[in-house]
PDB file of N, CA and C in Angstrom:
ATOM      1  N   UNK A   1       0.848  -1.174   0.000  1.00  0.00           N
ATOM      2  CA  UNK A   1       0.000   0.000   0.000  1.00  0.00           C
ATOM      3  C   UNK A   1       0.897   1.241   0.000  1.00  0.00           C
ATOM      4  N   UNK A   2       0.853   2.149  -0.822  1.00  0.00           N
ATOM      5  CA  UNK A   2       1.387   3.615  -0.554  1.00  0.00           C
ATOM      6  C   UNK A   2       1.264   4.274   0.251  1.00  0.00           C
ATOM      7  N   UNK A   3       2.505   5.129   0.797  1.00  0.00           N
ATOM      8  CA  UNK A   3       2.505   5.374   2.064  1.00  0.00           C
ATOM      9  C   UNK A   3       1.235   6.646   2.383  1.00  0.00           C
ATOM     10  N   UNK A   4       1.025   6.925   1.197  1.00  0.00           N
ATOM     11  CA  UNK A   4       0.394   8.377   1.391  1.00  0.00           C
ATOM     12  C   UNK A   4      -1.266   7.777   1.547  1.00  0.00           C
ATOM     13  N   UNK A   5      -1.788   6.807   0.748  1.00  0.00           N
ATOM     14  CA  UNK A   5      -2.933   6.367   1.281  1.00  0.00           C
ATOM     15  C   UNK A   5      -3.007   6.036   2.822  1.00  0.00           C
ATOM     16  N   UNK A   6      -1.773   4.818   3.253  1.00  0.00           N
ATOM     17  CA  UNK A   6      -1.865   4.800   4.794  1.00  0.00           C
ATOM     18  C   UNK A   6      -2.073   6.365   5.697  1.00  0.00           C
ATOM     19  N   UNK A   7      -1.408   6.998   5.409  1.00  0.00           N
ATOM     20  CA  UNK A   7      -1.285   8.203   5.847  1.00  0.00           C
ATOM     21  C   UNK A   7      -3.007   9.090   5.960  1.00  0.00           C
ATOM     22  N   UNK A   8      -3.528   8.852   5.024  1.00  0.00           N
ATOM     23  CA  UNK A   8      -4.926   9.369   4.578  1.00  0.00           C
ATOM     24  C   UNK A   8      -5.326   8.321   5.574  1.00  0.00           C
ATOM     25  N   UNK A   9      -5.512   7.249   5.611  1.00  0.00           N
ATOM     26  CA  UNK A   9      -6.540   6.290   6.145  1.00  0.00           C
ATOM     27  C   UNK A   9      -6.277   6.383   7.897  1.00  0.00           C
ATOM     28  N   UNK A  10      -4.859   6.522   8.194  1.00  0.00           N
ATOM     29  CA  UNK A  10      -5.026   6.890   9.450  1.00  0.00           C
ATOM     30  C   UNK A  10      -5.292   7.836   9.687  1.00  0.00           C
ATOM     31  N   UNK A  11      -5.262   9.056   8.793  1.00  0.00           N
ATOM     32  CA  UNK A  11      -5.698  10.441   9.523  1.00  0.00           C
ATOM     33  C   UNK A  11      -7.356  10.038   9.252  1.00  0.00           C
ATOM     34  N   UNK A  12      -8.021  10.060   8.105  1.00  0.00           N
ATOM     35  CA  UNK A  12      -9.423  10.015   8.196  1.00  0.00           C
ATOM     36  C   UNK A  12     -10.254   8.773   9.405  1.00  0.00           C
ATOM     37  N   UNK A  13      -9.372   7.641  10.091  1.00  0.00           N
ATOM     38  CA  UNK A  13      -9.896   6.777  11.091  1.00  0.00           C
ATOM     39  C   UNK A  13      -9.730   7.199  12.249  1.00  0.00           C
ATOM     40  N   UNK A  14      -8.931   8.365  12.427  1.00  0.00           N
ATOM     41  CA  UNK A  14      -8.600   9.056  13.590  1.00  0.00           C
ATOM     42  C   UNK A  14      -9.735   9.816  13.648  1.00  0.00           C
ATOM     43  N   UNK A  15     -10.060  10.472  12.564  1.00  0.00           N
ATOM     44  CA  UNK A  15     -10.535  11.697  12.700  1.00  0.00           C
ATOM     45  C   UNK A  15     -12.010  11.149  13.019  1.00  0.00           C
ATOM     46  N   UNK A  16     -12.272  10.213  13.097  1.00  0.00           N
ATOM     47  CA  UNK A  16     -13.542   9.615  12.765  1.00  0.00           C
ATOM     48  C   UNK A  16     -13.788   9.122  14.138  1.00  0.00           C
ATOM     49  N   UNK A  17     -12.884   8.662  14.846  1.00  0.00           N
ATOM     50  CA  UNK A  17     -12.673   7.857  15.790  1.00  0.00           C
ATOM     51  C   UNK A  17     -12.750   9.728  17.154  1.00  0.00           C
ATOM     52  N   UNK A  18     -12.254  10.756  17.046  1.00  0.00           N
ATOM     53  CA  UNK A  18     -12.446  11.584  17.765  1.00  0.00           C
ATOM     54  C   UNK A  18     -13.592  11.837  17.291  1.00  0.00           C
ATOM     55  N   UNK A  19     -14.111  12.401  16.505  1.00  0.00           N
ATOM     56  CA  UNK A  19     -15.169  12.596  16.365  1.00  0.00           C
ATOM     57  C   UNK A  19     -16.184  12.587  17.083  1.00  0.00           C
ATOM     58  N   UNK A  20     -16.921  11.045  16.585  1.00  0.00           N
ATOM     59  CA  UNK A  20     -17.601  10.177  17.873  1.00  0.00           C
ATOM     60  C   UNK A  20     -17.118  10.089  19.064  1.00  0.00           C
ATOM     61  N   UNK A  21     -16.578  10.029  19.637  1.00  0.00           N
ATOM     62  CA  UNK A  21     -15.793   9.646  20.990  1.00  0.00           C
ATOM     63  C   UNK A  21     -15.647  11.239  21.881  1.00  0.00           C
ATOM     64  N   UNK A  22     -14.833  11.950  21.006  1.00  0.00           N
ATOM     65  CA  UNK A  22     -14.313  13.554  21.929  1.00  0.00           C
ATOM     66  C   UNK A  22     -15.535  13.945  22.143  1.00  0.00           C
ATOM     67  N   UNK A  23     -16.739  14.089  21.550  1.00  0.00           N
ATOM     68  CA  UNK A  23     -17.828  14.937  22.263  1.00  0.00           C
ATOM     69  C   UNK A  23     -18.607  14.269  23.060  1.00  0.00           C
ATOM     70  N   UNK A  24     -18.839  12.946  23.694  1.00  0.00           N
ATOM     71  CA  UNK A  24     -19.378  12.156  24.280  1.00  0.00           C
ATOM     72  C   UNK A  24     -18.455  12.090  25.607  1.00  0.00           C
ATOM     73  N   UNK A  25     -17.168  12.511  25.577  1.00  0.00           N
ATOM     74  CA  UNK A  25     -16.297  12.312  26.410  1.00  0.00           C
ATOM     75  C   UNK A  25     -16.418  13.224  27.554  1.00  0.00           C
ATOM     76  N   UNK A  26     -16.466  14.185  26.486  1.00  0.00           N
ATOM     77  CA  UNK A  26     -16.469  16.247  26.871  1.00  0.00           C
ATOM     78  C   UNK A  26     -17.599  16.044  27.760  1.00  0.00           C
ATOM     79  N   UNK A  27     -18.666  15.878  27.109  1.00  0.00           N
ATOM     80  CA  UNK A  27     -19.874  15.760  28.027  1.00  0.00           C
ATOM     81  C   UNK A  27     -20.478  15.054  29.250  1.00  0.00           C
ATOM     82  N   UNK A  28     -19.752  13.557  29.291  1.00  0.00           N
ATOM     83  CA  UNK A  28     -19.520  12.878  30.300  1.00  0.00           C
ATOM     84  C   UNK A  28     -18.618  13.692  31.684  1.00  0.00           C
ATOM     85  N   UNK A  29     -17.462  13.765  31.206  1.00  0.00           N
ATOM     86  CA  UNK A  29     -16.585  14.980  32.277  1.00  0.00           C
ATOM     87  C   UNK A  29     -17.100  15.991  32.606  1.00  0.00           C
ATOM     88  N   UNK A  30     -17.403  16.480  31.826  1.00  0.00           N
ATOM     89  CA  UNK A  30     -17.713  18.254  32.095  1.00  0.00           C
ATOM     90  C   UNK A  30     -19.126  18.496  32.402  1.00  0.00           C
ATOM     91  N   UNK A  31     -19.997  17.602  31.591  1.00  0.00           N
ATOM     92  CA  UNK A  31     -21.382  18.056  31.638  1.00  0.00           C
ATOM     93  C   UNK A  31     -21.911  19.567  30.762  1.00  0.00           C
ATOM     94  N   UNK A  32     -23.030  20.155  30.992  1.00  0.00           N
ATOM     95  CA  UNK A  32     -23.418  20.631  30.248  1.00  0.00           C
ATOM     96  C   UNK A  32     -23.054  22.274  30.494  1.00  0.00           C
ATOM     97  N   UNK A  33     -21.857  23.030  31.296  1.00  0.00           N
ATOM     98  CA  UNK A  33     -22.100  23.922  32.056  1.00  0.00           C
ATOM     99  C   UNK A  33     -22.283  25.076  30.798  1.00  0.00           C
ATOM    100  N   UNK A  34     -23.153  25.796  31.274  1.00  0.00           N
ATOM    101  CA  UNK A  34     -22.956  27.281  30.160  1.00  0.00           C
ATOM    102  C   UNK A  34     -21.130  27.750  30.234  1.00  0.00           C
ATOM    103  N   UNK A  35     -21.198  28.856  29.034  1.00  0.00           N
ATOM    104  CA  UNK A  35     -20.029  29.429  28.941  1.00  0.00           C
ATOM    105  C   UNK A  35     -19.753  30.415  30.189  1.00  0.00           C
ATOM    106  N   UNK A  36     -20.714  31.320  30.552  1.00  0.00           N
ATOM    107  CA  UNK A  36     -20.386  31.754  31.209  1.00  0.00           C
ATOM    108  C   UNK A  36     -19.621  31.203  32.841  1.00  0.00           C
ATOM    109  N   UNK A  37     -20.066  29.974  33.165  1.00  0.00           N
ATOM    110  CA  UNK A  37     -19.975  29.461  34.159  1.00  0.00           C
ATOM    111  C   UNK A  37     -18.474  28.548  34.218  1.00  0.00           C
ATOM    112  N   UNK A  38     -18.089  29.112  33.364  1.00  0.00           N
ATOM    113  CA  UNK A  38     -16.768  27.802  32.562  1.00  0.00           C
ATOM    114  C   UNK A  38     -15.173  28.673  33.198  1.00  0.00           C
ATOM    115  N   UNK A  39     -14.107  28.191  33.661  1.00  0.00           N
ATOM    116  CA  UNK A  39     -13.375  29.455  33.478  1.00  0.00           C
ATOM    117  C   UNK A  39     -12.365  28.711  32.682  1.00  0.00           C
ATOM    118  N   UNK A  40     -10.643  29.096  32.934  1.00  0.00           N
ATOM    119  CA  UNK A  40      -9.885  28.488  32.090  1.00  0.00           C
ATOM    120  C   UNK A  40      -9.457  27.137  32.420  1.00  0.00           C
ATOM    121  N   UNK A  41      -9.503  26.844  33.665  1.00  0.00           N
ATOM    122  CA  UNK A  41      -8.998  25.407  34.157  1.00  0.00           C
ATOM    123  C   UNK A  41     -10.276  24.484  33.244  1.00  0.00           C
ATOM    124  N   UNK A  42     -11.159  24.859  33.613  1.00  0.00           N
ATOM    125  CA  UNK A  42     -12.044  23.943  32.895  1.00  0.00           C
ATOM    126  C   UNK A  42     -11.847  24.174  31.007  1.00  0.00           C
ATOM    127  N   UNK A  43     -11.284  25.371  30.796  1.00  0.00           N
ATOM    128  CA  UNK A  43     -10.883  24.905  29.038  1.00  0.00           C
ATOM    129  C   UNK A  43      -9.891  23.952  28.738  1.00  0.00           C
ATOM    130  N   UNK A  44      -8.917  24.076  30.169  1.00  0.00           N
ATOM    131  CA  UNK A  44      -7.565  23.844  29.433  1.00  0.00           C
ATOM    132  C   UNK A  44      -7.886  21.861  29.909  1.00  0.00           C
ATOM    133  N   UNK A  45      -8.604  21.918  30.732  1.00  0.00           N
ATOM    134  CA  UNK A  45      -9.183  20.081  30.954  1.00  0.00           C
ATOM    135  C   UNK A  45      -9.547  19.291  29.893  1.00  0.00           C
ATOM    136  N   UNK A  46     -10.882  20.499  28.976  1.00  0.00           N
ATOM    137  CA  UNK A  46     -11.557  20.105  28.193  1.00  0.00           C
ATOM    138  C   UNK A  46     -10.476  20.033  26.756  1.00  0.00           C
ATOM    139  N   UNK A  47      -9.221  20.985  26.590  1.00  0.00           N
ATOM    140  CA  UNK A  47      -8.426  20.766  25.411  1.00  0.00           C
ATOM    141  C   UNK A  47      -7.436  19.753  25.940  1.00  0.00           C
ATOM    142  N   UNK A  48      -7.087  19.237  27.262  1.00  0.00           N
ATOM    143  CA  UNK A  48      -6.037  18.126  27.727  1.00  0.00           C
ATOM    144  C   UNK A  48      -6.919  16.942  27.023  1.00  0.00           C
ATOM    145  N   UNK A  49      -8.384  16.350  27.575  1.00  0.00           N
ATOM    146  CA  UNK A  49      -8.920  15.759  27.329  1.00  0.00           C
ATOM    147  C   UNK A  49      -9.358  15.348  25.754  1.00  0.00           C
ATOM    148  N   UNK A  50      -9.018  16.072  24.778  1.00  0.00           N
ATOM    149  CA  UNK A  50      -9.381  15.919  23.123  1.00  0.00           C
ATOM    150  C   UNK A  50      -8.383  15.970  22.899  1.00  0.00           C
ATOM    151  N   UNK A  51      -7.005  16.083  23.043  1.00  0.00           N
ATOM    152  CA  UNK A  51      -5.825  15.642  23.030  1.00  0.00           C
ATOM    153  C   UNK A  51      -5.788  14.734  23.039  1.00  0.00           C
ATOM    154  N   UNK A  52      -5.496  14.240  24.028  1.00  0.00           N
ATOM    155  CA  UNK A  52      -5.034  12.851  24.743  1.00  0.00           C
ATOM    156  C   UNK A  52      -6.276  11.718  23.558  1.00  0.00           C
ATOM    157  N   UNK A  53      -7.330  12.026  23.905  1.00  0.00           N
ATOM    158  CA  UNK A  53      -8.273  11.082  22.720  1.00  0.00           C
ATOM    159  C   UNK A  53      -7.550  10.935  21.375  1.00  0.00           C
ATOM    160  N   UNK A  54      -7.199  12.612  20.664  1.00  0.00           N
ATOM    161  CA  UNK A  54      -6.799  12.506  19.221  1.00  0.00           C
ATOM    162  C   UNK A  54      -5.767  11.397  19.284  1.00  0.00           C
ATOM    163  N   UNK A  55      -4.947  11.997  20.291  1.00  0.00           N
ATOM    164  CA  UNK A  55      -3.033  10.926  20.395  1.00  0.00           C
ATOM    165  C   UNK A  55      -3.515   9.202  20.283  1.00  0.00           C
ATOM    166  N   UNK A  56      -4.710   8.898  20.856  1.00  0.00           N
ATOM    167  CA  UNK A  56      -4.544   7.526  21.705  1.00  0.00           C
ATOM    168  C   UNK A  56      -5.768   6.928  19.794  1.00  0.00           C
ATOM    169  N   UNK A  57      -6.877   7.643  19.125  1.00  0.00           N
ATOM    170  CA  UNK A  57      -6.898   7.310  18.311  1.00  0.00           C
ATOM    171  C   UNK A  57      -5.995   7.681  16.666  1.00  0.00           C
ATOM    172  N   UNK A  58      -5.265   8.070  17.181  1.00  0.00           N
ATOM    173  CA  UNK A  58      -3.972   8.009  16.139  1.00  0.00           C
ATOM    174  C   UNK A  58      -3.503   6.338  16.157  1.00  0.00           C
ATOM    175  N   UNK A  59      -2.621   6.711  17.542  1.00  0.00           N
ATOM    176  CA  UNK A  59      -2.066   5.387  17.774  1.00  0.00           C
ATOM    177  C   UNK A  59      -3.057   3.827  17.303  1.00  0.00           C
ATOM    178  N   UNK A  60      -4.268   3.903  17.779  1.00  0.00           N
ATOM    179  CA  UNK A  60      -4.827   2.779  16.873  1.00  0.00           C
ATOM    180  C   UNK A  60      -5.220   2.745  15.845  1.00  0.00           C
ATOM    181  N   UNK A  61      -5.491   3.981  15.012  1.00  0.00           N
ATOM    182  CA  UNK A  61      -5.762   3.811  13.797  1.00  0.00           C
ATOM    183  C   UNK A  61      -4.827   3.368  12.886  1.00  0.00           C
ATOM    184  N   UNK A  62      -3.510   3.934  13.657  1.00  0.00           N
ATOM    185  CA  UNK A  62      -2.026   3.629  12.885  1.00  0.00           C
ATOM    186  C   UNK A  62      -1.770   1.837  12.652  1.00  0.00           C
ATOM    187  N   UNK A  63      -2.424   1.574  13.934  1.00  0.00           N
ATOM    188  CA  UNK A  63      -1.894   0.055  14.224  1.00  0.00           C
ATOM    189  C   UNK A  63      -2.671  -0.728  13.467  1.00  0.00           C
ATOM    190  N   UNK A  64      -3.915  -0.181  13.291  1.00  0.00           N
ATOM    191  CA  UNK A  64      -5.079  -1.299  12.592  1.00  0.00           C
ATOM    192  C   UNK A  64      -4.440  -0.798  11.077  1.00  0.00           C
ATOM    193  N   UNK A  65      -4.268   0.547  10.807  1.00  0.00           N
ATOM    194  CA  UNK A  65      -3.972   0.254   9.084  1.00  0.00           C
ATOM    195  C   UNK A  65      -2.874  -0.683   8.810  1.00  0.00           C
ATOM    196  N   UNK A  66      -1.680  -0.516   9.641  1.00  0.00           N
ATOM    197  CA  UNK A  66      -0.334  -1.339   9.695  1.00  0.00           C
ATOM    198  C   UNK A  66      -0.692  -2.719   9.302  1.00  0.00           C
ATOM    199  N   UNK A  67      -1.623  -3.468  10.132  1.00  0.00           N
ATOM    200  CA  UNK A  67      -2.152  -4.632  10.372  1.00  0.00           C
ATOM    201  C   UNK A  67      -2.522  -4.965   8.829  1.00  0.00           C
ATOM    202  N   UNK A  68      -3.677  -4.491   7.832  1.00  0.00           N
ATOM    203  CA  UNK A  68      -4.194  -4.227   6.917  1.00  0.00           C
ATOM    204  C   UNK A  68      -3.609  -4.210   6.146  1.00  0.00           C
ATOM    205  N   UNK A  69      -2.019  -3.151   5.820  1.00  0.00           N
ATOM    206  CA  UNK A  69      -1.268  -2.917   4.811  1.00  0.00           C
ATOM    207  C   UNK A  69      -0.939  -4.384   4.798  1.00  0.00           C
ATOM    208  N   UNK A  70      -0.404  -4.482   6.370  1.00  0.00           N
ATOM    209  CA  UNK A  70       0.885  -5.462   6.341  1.00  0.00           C
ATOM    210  C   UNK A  70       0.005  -7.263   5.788  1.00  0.00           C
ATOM    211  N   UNK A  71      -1.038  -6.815   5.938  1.00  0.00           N
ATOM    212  CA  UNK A  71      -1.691  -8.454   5.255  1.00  0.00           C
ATOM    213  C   UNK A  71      -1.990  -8.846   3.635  1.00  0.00           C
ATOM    214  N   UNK A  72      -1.774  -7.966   3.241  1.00  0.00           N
ATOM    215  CA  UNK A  72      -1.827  -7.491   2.046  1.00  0.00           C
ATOM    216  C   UNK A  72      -0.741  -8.012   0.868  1.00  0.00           C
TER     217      UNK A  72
END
């Protein structure tokens, strides 16, 4: 497989994979608070937290395409 498709397929399974997941996450933790009620500790939680998701579905999207290429 070319590297640049792998490359596409893990970014678009990532992206797919936060997607679904980061706003279900957000909302579980945080709940529903208005903006006003929000200050920065609670932004900088809510951007630690969609981080850490993007990083961790990178890492498997990487591994499942690997898997895929590599059967190929």
């Amino acid at each position: 497989m070319d590297p640049r498709q792998q490359q596409w397929l893990v970014s678009a399974l990532a992206g797919t994979v936060v997607t679904f997941l980061g706003r279900p996450l957000s909302d579980r933790f945080f709940g529903e608070v208005p903006p006003e009620g929000r200050g920065v500790v609670d932004d900088f939680k809510e951007a630690l937290l969609k981080a850490s998701v993007s990083v961790v579905a990178t890492v498997i999207a990487s591994m499942i395409i690997r898997r895929l290429a590599g059967s190929r």
